[in-house]
N, C-alpha and C. Protein backbone atom coordinates (compact mmCIF):
# COMPACT_ATOMS: atom_id res chain seq x y z
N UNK A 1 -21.18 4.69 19.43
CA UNK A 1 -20.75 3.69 18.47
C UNK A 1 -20.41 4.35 17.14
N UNK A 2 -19.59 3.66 16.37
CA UNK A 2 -19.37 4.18 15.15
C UNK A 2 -20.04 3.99 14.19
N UNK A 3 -20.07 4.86 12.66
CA UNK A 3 -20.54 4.68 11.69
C UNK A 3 -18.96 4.14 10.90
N UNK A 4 -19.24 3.01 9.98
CA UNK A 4 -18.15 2.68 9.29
C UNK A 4 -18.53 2.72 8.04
N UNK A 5 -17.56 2.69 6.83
CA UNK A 5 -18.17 2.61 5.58
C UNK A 5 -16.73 1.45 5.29
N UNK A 6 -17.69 0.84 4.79
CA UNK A 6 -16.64 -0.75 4.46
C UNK A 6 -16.21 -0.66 2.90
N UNK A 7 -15.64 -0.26 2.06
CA UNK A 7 -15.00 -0.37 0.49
C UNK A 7 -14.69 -1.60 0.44
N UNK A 8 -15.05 -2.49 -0.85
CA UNK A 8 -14.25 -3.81 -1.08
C UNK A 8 -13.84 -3.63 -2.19
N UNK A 9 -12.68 -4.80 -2.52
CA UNK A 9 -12.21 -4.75 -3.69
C UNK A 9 -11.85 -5.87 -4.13
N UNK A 10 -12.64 -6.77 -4.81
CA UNK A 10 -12.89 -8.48 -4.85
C UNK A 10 -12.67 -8.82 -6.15
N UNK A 11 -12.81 -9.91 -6.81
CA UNK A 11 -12.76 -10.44 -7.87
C UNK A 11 -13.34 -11.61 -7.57
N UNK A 12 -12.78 -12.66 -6.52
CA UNK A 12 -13.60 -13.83 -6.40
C UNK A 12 -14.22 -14.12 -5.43
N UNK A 13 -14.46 -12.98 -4.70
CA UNK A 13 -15.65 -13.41 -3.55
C UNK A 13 -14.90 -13.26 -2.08
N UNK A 14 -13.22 -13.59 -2.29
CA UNK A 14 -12.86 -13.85 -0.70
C UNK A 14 -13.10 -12.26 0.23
N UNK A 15 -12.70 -11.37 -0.22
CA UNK A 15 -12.67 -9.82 0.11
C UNK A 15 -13.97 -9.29 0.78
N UNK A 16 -14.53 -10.13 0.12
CA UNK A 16 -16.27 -9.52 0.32
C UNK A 16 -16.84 -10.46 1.44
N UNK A 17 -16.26 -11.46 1.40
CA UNK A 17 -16.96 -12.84 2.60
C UNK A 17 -15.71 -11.79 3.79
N UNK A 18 -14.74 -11.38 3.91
CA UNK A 18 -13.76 -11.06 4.96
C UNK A 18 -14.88 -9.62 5.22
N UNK A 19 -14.92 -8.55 4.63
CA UNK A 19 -15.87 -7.45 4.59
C UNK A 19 -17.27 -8.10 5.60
N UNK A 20 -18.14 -8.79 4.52
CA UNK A 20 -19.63 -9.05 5.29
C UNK A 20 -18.99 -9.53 6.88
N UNK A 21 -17.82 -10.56 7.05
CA UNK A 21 -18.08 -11.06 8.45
C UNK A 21 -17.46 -9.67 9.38
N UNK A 22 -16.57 -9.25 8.98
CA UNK A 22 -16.21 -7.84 10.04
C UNK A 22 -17.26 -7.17 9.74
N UNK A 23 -18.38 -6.83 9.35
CA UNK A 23 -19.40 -5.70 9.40
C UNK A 23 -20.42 -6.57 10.35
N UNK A 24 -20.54 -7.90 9.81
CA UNK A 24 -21.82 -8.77 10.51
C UNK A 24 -21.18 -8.53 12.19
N UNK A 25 -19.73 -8.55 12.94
CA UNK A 25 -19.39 -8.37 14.01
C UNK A 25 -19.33 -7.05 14.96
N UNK A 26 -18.96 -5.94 13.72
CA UNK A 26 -19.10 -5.19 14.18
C UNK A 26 -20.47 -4.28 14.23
N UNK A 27 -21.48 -4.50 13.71
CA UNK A 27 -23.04 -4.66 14.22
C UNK A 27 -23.46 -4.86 15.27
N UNK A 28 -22.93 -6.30 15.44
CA UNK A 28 -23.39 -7.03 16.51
C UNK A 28 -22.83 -6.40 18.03
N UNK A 29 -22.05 -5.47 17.75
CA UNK A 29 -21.34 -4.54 19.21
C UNK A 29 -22.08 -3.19 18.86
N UNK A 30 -22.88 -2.89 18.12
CA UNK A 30 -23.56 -1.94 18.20
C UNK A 30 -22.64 -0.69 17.20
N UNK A 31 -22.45 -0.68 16.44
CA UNK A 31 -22.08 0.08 15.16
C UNK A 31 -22.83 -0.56 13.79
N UNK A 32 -22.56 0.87 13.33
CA UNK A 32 -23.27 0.74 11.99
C UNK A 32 -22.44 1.15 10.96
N UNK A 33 -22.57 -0.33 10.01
CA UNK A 33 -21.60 -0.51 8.73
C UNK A 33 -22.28 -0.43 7.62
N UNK A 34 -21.70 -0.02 6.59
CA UNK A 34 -22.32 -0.15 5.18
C UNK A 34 -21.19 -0.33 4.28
N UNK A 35 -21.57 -1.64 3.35
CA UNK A 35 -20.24 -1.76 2.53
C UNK A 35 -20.74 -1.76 1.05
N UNK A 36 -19.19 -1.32 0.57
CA UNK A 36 -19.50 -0.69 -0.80
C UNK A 36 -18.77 -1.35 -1.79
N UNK A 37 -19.25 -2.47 -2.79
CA UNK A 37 -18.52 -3.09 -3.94
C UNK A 37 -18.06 -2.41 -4.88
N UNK A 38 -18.81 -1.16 -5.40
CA UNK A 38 -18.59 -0.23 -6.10
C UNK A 38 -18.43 1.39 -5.79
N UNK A 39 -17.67 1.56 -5.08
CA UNK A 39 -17.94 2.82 -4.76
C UNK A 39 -17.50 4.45 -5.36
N UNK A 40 -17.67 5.26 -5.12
CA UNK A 40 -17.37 6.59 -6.14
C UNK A 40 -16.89 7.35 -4.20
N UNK A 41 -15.17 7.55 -4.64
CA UNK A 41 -15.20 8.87 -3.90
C UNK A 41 -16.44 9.73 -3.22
N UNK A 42 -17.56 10.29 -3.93
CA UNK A 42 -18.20 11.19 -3.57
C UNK A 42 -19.22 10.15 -2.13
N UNK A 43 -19.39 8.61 -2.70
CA UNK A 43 -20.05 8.24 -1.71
C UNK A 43 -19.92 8.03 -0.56
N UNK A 44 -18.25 8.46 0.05
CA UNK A 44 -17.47 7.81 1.37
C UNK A 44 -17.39 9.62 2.06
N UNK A 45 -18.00 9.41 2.98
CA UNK A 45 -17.81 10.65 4.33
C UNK A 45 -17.11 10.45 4.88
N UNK A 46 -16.23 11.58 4.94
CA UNK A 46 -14.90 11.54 6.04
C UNK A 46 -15.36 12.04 7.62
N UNK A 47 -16.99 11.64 8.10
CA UNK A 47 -17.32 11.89 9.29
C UNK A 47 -17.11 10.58 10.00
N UNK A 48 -17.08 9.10 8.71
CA UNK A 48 -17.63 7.81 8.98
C UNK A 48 -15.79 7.17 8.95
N UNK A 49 -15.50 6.37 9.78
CA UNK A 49 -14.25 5.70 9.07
C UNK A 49 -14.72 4.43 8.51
N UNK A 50 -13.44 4.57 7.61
CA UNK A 50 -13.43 3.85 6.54
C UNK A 50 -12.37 2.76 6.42
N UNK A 51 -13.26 1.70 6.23
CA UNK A 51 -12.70 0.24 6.42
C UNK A 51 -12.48 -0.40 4.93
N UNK A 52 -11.07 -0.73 4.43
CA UNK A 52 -10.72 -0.84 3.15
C UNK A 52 -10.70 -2.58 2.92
N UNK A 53 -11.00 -3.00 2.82
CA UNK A 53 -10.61 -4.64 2.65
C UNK A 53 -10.81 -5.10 0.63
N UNK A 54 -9.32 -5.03 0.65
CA UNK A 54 -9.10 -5.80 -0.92
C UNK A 54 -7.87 -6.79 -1.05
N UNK A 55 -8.49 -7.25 -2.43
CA UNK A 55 -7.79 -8.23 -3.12
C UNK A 55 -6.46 -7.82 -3.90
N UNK A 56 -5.81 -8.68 -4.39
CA UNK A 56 -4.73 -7.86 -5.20
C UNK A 56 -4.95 -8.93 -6.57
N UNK A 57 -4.88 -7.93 -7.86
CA UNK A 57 -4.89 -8.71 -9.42
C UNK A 57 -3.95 -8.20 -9.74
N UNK A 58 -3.77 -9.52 -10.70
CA UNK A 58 -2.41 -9.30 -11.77
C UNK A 58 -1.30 -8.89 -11.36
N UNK A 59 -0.59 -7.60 -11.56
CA UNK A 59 1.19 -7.64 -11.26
C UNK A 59 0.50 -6.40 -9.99
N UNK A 60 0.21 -6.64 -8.74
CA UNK A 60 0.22 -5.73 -7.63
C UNK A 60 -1.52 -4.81 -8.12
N UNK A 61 -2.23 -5.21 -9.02
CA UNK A 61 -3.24 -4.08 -9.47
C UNK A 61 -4.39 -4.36 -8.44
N UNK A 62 -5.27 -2.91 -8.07
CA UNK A 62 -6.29 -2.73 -7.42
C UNK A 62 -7.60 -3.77 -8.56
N UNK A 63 -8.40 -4.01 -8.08
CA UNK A 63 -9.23 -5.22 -8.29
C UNK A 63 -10.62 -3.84 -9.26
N UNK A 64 -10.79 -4.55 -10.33
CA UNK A 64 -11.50 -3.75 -11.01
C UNK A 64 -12.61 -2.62 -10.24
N UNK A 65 -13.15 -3.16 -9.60
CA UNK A 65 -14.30 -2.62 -9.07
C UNK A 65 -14.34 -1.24 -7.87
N UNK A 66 -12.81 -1.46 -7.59
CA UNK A 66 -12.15 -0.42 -6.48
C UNK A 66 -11.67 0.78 -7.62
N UNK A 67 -11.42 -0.14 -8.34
CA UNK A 67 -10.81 1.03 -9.58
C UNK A 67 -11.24 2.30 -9.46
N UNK A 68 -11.93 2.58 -9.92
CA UNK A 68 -12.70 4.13 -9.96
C UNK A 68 -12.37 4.43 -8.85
N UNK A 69 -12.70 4.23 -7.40
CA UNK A 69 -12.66 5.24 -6.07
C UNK A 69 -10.75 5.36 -6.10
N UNK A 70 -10.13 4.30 -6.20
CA UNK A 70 -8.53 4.76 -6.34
C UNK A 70 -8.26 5.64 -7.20
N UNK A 71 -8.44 5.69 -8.39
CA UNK A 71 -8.17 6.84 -9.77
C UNK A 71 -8.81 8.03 -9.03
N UNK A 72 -9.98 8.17 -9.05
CA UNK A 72 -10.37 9.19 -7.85
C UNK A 72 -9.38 9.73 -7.02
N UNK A 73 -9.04 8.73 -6.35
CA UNK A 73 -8.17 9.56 -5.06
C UNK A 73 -6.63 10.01 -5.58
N UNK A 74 -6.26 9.53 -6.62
CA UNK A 74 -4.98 9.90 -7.15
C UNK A 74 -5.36 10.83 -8.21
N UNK A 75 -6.08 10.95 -8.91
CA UNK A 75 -6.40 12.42 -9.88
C UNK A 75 -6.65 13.30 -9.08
N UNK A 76 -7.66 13.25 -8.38
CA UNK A 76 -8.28 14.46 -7.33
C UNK A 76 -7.71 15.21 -6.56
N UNK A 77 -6.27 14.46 -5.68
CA UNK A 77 -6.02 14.03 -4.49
C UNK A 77 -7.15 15.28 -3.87
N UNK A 78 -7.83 14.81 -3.56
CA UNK A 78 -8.43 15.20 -2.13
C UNK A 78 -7.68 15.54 -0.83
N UNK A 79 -7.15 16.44 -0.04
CA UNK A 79 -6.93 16.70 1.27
C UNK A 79 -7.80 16.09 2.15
N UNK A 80 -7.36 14.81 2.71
CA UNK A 80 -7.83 13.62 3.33
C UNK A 80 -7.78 13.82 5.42
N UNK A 81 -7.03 14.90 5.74
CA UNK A 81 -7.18 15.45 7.30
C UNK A 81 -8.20 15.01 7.83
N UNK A 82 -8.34 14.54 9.01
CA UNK A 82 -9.56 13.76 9.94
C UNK A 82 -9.97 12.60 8.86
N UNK A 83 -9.70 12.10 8.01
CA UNK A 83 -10.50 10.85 7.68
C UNK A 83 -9.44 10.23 8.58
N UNK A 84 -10.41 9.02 9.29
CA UNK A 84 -9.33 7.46 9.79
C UNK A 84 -9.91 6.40 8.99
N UNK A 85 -9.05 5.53 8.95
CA UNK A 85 -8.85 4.34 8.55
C UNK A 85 -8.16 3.19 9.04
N UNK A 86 -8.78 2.02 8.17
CA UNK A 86 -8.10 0.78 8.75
C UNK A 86 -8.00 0.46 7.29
N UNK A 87 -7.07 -1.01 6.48
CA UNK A 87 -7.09 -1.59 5.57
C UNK A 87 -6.82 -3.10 5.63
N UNK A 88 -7.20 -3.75 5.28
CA UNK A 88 -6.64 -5.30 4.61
C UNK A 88 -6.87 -5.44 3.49
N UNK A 89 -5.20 -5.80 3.21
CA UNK A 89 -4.62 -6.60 1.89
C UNK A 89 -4.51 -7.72 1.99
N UNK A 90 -5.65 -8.50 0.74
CA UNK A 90 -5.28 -9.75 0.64
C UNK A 90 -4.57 -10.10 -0.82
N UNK A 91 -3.96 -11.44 -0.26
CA UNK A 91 -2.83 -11.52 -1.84
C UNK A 91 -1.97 -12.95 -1.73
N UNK A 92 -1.34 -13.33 -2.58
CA UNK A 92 -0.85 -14.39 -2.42
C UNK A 92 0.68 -14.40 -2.77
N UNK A 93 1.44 -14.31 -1.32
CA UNK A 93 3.40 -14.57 -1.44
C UNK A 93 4.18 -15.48 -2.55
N UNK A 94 3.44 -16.16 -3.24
CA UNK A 94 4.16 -16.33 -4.46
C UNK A 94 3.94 -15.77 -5.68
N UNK A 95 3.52 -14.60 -5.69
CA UNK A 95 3.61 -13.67 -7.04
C UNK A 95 4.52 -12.53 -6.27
N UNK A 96 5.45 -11.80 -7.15
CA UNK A 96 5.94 -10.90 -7.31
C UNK A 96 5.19 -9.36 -6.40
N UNK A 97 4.44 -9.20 -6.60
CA UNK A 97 3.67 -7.88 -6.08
C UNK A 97 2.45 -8.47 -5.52
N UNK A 98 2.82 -9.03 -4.13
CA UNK A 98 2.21 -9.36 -3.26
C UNK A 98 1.51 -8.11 -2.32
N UNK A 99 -0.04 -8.77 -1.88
CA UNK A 99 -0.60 -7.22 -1.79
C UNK A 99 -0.93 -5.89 -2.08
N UNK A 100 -0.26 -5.81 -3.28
CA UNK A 100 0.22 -4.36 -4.05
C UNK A 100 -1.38 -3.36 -4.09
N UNK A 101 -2.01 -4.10 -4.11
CA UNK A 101 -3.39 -3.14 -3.99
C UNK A 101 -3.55 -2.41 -3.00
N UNK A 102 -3.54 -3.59 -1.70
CA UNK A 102 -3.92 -2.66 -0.16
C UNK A 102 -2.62 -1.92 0.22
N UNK A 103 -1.06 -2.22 -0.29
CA UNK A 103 -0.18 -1.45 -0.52
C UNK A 103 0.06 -0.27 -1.14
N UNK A 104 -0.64 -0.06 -2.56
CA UNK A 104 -0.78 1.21 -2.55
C UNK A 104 -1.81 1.96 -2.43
N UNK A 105 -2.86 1.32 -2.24
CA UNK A 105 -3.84 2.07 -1.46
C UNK A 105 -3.80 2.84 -0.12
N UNK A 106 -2.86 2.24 1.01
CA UNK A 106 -2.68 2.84 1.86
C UNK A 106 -1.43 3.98 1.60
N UNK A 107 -0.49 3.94 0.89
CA UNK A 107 0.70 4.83 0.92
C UNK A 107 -0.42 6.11 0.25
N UNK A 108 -1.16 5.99 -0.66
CA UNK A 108 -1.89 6.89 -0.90
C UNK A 108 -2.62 7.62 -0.09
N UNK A 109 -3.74 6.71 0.82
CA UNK A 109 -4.78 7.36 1.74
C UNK A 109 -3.55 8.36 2.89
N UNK A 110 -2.13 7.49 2.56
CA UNK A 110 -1.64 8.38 3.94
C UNK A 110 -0.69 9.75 3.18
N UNK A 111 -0.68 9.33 2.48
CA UNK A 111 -0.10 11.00 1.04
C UNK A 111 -1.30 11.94 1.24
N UNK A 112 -2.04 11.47 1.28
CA UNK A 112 -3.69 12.51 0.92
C UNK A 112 -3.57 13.03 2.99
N UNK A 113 -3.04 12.64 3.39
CA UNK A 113 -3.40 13.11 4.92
C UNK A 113 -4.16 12.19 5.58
N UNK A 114 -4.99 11.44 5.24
CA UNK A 114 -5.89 10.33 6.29
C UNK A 114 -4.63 9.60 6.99
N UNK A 115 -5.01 9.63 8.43
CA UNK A 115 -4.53 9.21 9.26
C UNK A 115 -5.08 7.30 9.42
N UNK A 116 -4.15 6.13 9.71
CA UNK A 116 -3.99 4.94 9.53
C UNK A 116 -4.94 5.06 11.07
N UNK A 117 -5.55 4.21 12.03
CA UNK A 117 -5.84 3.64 12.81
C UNK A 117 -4.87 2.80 13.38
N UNK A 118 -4.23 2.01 12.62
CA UNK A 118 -3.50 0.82 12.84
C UNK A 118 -2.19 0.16 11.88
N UNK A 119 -1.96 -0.34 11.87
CA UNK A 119 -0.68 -0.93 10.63
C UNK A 119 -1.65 -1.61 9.98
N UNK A 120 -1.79 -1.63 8.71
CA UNK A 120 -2.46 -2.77 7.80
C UNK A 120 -2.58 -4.06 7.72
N UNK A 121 -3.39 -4.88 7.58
CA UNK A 121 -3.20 -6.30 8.11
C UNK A 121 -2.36 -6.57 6.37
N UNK A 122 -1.90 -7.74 6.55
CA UNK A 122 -1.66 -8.27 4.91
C UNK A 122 -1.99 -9.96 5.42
N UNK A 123 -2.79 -10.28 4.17
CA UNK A 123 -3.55 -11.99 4.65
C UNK A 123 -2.84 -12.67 3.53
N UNK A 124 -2.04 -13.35 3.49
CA UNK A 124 -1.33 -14.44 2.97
C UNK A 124 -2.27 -15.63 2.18
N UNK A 125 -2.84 -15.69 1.46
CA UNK A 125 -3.40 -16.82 0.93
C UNK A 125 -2.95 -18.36 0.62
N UNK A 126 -1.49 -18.27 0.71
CA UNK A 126 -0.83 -19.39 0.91
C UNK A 126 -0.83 -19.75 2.55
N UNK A 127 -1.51 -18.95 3.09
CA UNK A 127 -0.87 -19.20 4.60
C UNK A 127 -2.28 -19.50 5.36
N UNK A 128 -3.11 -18.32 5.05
CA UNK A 128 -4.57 -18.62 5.76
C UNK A 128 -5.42 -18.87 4.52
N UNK A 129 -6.46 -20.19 5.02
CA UNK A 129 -7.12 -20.84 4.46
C UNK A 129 -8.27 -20.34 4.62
N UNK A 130 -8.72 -19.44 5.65
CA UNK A 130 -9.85 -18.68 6.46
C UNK A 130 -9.79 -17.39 6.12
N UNK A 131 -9.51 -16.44 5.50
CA UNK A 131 -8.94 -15.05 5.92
C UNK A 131 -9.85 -14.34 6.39
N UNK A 132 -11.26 -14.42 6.58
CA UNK A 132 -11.80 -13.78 7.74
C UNK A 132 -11.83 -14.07 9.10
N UNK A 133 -11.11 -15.14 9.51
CA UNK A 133 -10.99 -15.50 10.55
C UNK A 133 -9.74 -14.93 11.50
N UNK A 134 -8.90 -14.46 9.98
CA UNK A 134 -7.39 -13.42 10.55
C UNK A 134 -8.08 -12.37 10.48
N UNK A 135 -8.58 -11.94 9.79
CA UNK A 135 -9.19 -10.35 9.80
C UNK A 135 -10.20 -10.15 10.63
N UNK A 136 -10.67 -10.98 11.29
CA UNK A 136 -11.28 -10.88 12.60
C UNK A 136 -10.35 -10.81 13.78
N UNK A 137 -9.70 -11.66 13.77
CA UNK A 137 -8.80 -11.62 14.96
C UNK A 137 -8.22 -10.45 15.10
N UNK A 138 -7.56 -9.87 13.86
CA UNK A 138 -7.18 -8.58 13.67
C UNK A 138 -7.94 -7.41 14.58
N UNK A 139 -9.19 -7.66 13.83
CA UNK A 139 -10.00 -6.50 14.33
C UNK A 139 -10.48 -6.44 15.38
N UNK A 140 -10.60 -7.83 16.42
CA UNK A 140 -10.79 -7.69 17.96
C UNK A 140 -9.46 -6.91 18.61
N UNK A 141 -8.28 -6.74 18.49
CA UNK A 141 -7.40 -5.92 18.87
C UNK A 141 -7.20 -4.60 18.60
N UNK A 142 -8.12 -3.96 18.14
CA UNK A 142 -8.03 -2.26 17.95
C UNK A 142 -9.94 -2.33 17.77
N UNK A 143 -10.96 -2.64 17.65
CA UNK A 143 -12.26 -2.25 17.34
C UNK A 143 -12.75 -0.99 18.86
N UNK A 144 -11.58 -1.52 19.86
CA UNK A 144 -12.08 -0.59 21.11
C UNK A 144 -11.91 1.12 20.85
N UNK A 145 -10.84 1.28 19.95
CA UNK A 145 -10.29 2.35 19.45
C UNK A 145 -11.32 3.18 18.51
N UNK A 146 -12.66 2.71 18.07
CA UNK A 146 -13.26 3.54 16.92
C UNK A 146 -14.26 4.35 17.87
């Protein structure tokens, strides 16, 4: 089974309710998750993959609290080889820079060399009323893969 390390990047709670229920599931199949509201680069092992689930603020911006581990990864760049990953962007299609967080978060993780798992989910907030219920569904179609 895998070790995962879950990053969130929230402002009002939805990111983190989508996070707890994919960790509470993927537990329950026998992996072990740990998620991180605040996290620092130094705390994420590239032995563990790493499960990105954020929000998007203001014009496309990463959500305060992700802040630091992104600036991190773009000052530092770190040589990212063997890390995998998965991401969800959540965001809402009537602003301008829709998703722009989990958008450039991933063009980054894949500049640095970490290899994607999968295509990124993007959760529509005009569209799903649930979004852990898409980001579950999501994640029953590749979780066989970790």
């Amino acid at each position: 089974m895998a070790e995962i390390d879950i990053l969130v990047g929230t402002v009002y709670g939805s990111a983190m309710l989508v996070a707890e229920t994919l960790s509470d599931h993927l537990q329950a199949n026998g992996h072990v998750c740990q998620i991180f509201d605040d996290a620092a680069l130094t705390d994420i092992d590239a032995s563990r993959f790493l499960l990105i689930v954020t929000a998007t603020t203001g014009q496309g911006d990463i959500p305060p609290n992700l802040q630091p581990f992104a600036s991190a990864l773009a000052d530092r760049a770190p040589y990212m080889k063997g890390w995998r990953y998965a991401l969800i962007a959540m965001g809402d299609s009537s602003y301008e820079h829709f998703c722009g967080a989990g958008r450039t978060l991933d063009a980054l993780l894949q500049e640095l060399a970490a290899e994607p798992l999968v295509v990124h989910l993007e959760i529509d907030a005009t569209v799903e009323d649930e979004p852990e219920v898409a980001a579950l569904a999501w994640l029953k179609t590749w979780e066989n893969r970790l």
